[in-house]
Protein backbone atom coordinates (compact mmCIF):
# COMPACT_ATOMS: atom_id res chain seq x y z
CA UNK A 1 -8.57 -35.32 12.97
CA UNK A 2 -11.52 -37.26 12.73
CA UNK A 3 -12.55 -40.41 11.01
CA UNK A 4 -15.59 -41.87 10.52
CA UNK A 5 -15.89 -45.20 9.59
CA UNK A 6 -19.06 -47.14 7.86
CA UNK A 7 -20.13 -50.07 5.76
CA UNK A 8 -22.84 -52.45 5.41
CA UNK A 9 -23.64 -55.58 7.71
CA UNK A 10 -21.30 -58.21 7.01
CA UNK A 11 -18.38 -55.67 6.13
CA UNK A 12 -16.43 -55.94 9.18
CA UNK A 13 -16.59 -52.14 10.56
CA UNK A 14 -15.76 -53.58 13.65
CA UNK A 15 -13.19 -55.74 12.89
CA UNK A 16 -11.66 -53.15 11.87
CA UNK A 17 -12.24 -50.75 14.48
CA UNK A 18 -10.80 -53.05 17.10
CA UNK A 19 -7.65 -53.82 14.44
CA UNK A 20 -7.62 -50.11 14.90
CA UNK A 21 -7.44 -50.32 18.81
CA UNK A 22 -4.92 -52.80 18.71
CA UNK A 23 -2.79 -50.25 17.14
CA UNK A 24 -3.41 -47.81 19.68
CA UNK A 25 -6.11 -45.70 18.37
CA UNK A 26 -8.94 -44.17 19.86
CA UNK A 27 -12.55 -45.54 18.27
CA UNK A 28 -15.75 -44.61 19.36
CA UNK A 29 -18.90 -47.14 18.83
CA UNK A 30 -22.08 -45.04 18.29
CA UNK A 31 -24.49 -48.18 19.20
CA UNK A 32 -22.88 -48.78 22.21
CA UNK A 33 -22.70 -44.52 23.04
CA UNK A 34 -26.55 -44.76 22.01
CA UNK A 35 -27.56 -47.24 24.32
CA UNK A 36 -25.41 -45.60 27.30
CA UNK A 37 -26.78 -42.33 26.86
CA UNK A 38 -30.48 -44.02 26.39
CA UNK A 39 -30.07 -44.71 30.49
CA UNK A 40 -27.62 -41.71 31.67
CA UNK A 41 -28.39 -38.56 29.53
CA UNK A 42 -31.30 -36.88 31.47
CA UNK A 43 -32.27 -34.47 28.85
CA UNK A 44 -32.76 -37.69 26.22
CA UNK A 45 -34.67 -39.69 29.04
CA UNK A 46 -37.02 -37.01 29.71
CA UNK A 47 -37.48 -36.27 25.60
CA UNK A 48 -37.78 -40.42 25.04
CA UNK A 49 -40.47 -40.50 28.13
CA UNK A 50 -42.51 -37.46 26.51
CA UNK A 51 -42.77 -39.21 23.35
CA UNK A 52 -42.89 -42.98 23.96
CA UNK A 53 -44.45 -42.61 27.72
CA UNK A 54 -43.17 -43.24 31.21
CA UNK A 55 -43.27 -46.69 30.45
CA UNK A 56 -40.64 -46.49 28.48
CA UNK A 57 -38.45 -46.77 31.27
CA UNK A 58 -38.79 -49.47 33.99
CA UNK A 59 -38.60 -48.54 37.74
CA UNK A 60 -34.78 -49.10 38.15
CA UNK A 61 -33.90 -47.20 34.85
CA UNK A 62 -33.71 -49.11 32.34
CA UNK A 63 -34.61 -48.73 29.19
CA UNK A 64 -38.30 -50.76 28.73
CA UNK A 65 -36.96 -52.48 25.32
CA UNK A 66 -40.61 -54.47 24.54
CA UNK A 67 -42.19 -51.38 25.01
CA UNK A 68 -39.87 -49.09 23.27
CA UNK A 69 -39.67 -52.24 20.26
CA UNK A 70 -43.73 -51.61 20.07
CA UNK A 71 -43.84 -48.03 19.37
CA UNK A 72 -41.08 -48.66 17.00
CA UNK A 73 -42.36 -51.02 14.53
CA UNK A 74 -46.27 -49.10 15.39
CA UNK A 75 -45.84 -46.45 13.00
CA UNK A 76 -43.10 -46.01 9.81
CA UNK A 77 -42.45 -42.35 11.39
CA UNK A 78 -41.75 -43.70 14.52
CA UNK A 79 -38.37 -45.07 14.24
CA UNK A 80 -37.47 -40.73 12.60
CA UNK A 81 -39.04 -39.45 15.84
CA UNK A 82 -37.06 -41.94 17.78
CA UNK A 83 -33.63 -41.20 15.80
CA UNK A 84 -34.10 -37.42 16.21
CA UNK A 85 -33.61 -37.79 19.90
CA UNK A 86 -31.33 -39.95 20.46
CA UNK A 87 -28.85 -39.28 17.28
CA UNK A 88 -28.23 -35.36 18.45
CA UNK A 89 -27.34 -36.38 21.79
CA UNK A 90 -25.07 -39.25 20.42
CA UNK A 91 -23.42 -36.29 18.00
CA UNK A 92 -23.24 -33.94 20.97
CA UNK A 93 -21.18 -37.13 22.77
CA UNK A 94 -19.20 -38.12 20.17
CA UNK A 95 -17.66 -34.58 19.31
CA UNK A 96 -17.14 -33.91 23.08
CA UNK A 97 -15.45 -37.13 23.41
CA UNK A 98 -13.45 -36.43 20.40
CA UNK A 99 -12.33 -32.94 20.97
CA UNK A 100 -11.05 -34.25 24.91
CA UNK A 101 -9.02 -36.59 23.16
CA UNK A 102 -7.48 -34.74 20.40
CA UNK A 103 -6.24 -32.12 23.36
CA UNK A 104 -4.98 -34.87 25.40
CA UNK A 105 -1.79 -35.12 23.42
CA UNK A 106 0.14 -37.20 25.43
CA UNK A 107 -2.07 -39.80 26.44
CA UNK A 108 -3.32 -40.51 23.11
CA UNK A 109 -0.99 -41.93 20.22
CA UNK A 110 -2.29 -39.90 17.74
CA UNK A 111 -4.50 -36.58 16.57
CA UNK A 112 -6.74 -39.25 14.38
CA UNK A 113 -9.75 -40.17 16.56
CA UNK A 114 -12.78 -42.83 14.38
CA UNK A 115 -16.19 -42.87 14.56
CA UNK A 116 -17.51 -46.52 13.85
CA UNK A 117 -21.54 -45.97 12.77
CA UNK A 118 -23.32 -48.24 10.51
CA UNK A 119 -25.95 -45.06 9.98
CA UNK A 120 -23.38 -42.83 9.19
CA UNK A 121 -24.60 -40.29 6.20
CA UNK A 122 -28.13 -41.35 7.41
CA UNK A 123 -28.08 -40.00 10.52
CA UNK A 124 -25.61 -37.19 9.13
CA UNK A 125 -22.90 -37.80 11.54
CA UNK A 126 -20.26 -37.01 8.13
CA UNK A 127 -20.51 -33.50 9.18
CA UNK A 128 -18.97 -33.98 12.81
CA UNK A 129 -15.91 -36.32 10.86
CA UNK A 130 -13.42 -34.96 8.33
CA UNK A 131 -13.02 -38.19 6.33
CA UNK A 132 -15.07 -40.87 5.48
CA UNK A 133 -13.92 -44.63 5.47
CA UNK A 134 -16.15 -46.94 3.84
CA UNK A 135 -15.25 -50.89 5.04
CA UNK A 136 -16.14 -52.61 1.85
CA UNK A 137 -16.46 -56.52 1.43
CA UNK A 138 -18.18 -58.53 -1.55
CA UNK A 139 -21.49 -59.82 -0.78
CA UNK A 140 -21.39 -63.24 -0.48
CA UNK A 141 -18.40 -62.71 2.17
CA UNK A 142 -20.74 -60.48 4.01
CA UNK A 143 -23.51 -63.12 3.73
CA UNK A 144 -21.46 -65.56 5.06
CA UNK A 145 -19.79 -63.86 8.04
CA UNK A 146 -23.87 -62.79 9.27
CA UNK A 147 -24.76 -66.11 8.90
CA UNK A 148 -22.10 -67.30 10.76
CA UNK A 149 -22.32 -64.90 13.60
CA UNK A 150 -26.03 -64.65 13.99
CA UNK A 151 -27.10 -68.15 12.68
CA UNK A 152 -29.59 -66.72 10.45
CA UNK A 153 -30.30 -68.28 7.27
CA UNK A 154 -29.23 -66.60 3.40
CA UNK A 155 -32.37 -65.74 2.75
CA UNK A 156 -32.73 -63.34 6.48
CA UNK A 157 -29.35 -61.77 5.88
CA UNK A 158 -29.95 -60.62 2.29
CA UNK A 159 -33.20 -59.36 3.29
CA UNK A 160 -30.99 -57.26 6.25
CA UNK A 161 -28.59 -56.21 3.53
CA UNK A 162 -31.69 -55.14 0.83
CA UNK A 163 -32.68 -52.94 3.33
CA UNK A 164 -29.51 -51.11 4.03
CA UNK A 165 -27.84 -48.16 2.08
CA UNK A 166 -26.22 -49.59 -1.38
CA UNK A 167 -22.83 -50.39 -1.12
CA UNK A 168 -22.39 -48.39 -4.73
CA UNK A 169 -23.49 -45.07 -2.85
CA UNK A 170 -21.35 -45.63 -0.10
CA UNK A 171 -18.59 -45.78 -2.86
CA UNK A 172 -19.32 -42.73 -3.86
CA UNK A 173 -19.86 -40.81 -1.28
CA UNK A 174 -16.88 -41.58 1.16
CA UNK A 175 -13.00 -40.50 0.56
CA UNK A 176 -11.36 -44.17 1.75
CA UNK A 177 -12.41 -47.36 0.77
CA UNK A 178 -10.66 -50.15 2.68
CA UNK A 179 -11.26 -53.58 1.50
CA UNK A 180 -12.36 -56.25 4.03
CA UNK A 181 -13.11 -59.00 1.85
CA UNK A 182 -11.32 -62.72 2.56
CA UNK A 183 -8.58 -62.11 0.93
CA UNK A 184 -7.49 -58.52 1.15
CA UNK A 185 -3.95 -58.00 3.21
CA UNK A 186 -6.46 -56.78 5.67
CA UNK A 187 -3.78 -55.67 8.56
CA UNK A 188 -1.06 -54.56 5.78
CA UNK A 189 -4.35 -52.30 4.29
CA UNK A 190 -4.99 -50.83 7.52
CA UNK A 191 -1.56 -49.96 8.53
CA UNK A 192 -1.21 -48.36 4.84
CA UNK A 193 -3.99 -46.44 5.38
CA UNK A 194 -3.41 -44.84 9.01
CA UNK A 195 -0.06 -44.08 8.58
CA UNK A 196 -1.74 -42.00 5.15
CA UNK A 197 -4.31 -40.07 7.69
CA UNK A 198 -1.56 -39.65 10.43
CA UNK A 199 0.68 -37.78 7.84
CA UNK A 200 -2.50 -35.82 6.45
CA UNK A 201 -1.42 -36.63 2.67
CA UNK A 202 -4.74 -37.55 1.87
CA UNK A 203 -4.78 -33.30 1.09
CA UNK A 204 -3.51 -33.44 -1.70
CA UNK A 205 -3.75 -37.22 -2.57
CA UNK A 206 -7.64 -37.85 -1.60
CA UNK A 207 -9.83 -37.89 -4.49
CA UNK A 208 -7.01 -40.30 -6.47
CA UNK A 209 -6.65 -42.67 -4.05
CA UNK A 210 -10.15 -43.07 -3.02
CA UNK A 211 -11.58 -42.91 -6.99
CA UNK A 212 -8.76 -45.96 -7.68
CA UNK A 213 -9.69 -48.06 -4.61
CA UNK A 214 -13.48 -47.57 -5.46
CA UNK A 215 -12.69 -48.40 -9.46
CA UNK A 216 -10.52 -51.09 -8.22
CA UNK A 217 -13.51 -52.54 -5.70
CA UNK A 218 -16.74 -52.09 -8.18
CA UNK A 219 -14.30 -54.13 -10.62
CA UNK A 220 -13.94 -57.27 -7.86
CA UNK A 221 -17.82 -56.80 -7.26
CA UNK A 222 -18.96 -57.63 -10.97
C-alpha cells in the first residue's frame, strides 16, 4: 500500500516522515528524488536542455541553478513547463521505487510504503498513492518552527504560507489528518495511525475517522 503524505510549510511532513523511518518504514522524499533525477535521468536532462538551453547544465553535470532560477521567475508559465518535466519522471521513480519495495517482502517491515511531497494534489501525485495523509499544525506553530529553522522574519513566512494550498482544502481532500501541532501526542498519533494502515481498517473505517479528525482540527484552528 501506498501513502502519501502532505501539508503546508511549517507542518512538520518531515518530521514525521523520519518518525516514520525510525519505525522502520520505507519513505520516499520527492524534492530530494527531483533533484537526483535533475542530474542522472537522461531523458529529463535532454527535455530540461531543449527547453531551458544547454546552459542549463554546467560542464561537469550539474544542474546550472542561477540559470535555471532565471528562466523560472522569467515567465509565470515557466515554472508549469518546468514541473511537466520533471514531475512525470519523479512519478515514473516513485512508483518504480515503490512497487520494488512492496515485492521485497522480507527486507521491508511492512506492505505500507509513503510518499512525502509538499505539491502533492498539485502535481497530481494522489493518483500513484492509495491514501492521503495530511500533516496538519495551527498556524502560528507553523510560523514559528519556519522562523526558527530558516531565520526569516513573520512577515516572509506568512507570505510563504499565503501562497501555498489552504490548509481547509487539504482537509478536505485527504483521508488522514494527523495532528503535528505542539502539543499533540505526536509519536502516540503516529503509532495509532500506522498500525490503522498496516491492518487496512481504514476500508471500512476511512471516511469516519478522517471527517472526526478534520472536525476535531478546524475546531482547534478557530
Amino acid at each position: 500500500m501506498r501513502i502519501g503524505i502532505t501539508g503546508g510549510i511549517g507542518s512538520g511532513k518531515s518530521y514525521v516522515s523520519n518518525m516514520l523511518r525510525g519505525l522502520g518504514y520505507e519513505v520516499y522524499d520527492t524534492d530530494s528524488a527531483a533533484k537526483r533525477l535533475m542530474t542522472s535521468d537522461e531523458t529529463l536532462i535532454h527535455s530540461l536542455r531543449e527547453l531551458i538551453g544547454e546552459d542549463c547544465y554546467t560542464p561537469s553535470g550539474m544542474l546550472n541553478k542561477p540559470v535555471v532560477a532565471k528562466y523560472l521567475f522569467s515567465d509565470d508559465s515557466h515554472r508549469q513547463k518546468v514541473n511537466g518535466i520533471v514531475h512525470p519522471a519523479v512519478k515514473k521513480d516513485f512508483t518504480e521505487w515503490a512497487d520494488k519495495r512492496i515485492a521485497d517482502k522480507e527486507s521491508t517491515k511492512s506492505e505500507t510504503v509513503f510518499m512525502e511531497c509538499a505539491i502533492l494534489y498539485e502535481s497530481r501525485f494522489d493518483d500513484v498513492v492509495d491514501k492521503v495523509v495530511m500533516v496538519w499544525a495551527d498556524e502560528m506553530t507553523r510560523v514559528g518552527r519556519v522562523m526558527s529553522r530558516d531565520h526569516s522574519t513573520e512577515e516572509e513566512v506568512r507570505r510563504k504560507i499565503a501562497s501555498q494550498s489552504d490548509q481547509a482544502a487539504l482537509l478536505n481532500k485527504a483521508d488522514f489528518v494527523f495532528d503535528n501541532s505542539v502539543n499533540a501526542d505526536t509519536e502516540g498519533e503516529l503509532r495509532r495511525l500506522v498500525t490503522y494502515l498496516d491492518n487496512k481498517l481504514w476500508h471500512s473505517k476511512t471516511s469516519v475517522y478522517a471527517t472526526d479528525v478534520a472536525h476535531d482540527n478546524k475546531r482547534n484552528n478557530n
